[in-house]
Protein backbone atom coordinates (compact mmCIF):
# COMPACT_ATOMS: atom_id res chain seq x y z
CA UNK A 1 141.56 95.12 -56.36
CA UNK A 2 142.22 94.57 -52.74
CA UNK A 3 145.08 95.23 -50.65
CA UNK A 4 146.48 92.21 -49.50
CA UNK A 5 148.42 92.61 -46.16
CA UNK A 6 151.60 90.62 -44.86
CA UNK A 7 150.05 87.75 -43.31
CA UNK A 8 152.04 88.10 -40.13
CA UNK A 9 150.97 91.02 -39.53
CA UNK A 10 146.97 91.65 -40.38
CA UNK A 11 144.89 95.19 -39.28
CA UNK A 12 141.39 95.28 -38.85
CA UNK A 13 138.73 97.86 -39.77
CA UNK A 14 135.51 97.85 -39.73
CA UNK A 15 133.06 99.20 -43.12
CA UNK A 16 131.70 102.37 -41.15
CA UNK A 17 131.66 103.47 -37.94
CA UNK A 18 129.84 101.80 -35.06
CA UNK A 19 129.25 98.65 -37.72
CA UNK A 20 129.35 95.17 -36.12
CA UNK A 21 132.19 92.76 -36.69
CA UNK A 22 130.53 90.05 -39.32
CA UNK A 23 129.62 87.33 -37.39
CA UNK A 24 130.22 88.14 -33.78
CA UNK A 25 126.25 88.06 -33.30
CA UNK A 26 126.58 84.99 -35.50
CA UNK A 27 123.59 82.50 -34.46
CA UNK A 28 124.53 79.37 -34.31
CA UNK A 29 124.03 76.80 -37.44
CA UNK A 30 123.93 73.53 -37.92
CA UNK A 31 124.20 70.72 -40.37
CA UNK A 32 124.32 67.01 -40.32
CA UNK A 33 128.15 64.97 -40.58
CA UNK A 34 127.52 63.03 -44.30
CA UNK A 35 129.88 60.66 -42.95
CA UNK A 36 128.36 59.51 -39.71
CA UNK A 37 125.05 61.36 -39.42
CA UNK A 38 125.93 63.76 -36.16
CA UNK A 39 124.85 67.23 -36.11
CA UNK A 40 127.31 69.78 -36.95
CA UNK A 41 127.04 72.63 -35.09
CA UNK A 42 128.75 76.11 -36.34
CA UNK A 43 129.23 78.90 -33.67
CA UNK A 44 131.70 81.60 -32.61
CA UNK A 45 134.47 80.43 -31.13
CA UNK A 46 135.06 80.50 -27.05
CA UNK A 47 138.09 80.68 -24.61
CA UNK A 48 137.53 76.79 -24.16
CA UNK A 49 138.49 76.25 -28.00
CA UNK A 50 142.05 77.90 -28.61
CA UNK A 51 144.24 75.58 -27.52
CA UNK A 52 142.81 73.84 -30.37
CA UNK A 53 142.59 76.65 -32.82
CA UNK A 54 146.43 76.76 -31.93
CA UNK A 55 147.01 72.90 -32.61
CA UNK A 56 145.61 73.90 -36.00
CA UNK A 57 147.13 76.95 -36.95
CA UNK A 58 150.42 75.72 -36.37
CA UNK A 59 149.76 72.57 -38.47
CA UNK A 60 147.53 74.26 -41.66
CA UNK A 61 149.44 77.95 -41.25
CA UNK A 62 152.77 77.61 -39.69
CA UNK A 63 153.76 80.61 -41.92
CA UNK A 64 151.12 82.55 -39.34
CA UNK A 65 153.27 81.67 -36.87
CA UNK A 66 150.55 82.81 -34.16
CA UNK A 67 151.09 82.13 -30.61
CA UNK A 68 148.15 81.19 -28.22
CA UNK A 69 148.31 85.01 -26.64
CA UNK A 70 147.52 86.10 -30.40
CA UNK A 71 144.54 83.69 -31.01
CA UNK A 72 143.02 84.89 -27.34
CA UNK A 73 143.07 88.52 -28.76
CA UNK A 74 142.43 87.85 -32.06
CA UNK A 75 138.90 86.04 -30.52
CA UNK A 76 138.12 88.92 -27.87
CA UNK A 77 138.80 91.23 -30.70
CA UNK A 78 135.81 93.03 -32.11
CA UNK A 79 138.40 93.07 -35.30
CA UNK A 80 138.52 89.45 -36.17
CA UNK A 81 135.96 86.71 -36.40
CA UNK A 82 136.71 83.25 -35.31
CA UNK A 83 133.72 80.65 -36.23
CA UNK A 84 134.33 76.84 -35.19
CA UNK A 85 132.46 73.41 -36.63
CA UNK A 86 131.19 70.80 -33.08
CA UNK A 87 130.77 67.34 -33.48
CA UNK A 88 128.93 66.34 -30.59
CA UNK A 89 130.40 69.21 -28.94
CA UNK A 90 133.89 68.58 -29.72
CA UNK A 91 135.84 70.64 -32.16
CA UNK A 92 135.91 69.46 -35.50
CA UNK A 93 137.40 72.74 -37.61
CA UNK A 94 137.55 76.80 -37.94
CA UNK A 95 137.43 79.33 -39.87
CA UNK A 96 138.43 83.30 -39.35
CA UNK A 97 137.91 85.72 -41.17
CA UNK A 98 138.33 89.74 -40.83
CA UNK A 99 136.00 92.48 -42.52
CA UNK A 100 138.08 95.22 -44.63
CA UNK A 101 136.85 98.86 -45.64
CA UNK A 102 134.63 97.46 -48.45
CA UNK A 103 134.63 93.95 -48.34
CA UNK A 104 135.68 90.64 -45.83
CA UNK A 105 138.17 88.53 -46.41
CA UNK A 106 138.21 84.47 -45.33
CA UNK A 107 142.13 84.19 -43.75
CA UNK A 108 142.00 80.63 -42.76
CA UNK A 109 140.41 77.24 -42.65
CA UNK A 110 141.41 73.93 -40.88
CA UNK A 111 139.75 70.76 -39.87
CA UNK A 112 140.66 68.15 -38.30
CA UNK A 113 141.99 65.06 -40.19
CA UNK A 114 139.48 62.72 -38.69
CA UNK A 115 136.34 65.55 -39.29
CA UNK A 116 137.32 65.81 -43.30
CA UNK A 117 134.76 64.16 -45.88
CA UNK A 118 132.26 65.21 -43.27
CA UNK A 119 130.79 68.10 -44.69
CA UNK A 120 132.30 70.42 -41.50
CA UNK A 121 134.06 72.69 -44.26
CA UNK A 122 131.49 73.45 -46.30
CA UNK A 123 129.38 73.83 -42.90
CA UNK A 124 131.57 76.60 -42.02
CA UNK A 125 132.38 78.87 -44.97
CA UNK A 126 128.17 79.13 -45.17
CA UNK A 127 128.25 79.95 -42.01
CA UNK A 128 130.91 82.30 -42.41
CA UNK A 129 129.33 83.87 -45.95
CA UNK A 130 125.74 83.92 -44.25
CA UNK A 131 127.08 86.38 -41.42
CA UNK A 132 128.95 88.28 -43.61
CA UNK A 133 126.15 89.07 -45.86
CA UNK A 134 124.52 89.47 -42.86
CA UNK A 135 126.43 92.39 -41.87
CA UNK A 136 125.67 94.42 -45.07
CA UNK A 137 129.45 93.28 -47.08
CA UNK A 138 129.38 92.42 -50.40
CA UNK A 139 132.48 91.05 -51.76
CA UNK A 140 134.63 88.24 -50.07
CA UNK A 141 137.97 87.59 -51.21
CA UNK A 142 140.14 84.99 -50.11
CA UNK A 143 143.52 83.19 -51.08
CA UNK A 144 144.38 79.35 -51.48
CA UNK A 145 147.87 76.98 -52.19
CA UNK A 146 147.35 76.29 -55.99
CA UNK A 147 147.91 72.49 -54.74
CA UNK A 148 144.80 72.61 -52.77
CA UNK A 149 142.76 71.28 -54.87
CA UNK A 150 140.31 70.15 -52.66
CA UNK A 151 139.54 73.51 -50.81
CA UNK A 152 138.91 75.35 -54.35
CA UNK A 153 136.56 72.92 -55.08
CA UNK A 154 134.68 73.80 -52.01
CA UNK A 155 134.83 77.58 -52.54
CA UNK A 156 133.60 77.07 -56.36
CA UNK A 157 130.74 75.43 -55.36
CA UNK A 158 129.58 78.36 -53.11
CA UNK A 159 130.18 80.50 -55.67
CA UNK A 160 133.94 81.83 -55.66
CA UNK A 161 136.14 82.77 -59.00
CA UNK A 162 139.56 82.49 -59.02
CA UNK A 163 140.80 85.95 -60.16
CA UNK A 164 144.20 85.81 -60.08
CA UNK A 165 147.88 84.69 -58.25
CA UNK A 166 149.27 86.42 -55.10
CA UNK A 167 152.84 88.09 -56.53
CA UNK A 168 154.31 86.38 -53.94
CA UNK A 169 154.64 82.32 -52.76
CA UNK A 170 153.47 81.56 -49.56
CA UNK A 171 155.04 78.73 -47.18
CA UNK A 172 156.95 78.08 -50.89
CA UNK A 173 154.07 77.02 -52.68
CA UNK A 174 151.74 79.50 -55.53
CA UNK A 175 148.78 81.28 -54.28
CA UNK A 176 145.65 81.52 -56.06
CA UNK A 177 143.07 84.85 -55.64
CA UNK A 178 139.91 83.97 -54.99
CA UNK A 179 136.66 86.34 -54.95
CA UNK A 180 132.77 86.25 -54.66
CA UNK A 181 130.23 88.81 -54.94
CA UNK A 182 127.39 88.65 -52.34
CA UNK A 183 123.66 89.94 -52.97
CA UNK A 184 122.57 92.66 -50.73
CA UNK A 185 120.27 91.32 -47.76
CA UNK A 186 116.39 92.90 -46.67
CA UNK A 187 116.97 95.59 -44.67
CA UNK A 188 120.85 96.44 -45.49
């Protein structure tokens, strides 16, 4: 079972020594917006994008409580990954995530109210599970509100279980453990 860390407060370490952060190297992907047709774009995220990032946190994780400073170190970090969705070059969503001892873990995800139904989500966890499996991991665990409904949909269908409840509430609502084993890649 994995440790799971006060979220104020989260360390980084990588599998073994001299091993690349998941994703970092991350090429960039793409997929087209089901709503309107426009290419989504998946890449790591740049200086450019964390005022945004910000905006976001605060609204989807204002138990984070992460100021700007933190999100600029987090994404210079070799520790943490930061992946964001472009619509037409605009910023539609993110996802970070950070890679444990043994396995990576998926800490948040947030798009923008006017980018849902879009397919930018799912656009971004496989982006997110495709550089992580990349980088030789092969578990990813991850946590969601039990309300949230329409995330855990979106992690079943790439393959996640529910495995459990966090002990503790989160931003006062129950927390559900999610996991998913990843197949070894050529070459790792």
């Amino acid at each position: 079972m994995p440790r799971w860390p006060n979220l104020i407060c989260i360390s980084m370490k990588h599998e073994k020594a001299g091993k690349k952060a998941a994703g970092k190297e991350a090429e960039t992907g793409t997929a087209k917006d089901s709503e309107k047709g426009a290419e989504i774009t998946v890449g790591p995220a740049t200086r450019k994008e964390i005022y945004s990032i910000f905006i976001l946190s605060r609204e989807y994780f204002p138990y984070a409580n992460f100021s700007s400073n933190e999100i600029v170190r987090r994404i210079e970090s070799k520790s943490y990954v930061y992946l964001v969705a472009r619509i037409k070059g605009k910023l539609a969503g993110y996802l970070d995530y950070e890679v444990l001892e043994d396995h990576a873990k998926i800490l948040g995800l947030a798009v923008l109210s006017e980018c849902r139904n879009r397919g930018v989500a799912r656009a971004l966890v496989n982006a997110a599970l495709n550089a992580i499996q990349a980088s030789g991991f092969r578990r990813v665990f991850l946590f969601v509100a039990k309300d949230n409904e329409v995330a855990q949909k979106i992690y079943k269908e790439f393959g996640f279980s529910c495995f459990g409840t966090l002990e503790r509430k989160i931003n006062d609502k129950d927390v559900l453990l999610f996991e998913k084993q990843l197949l070894p890649v050529a070459g790792n």
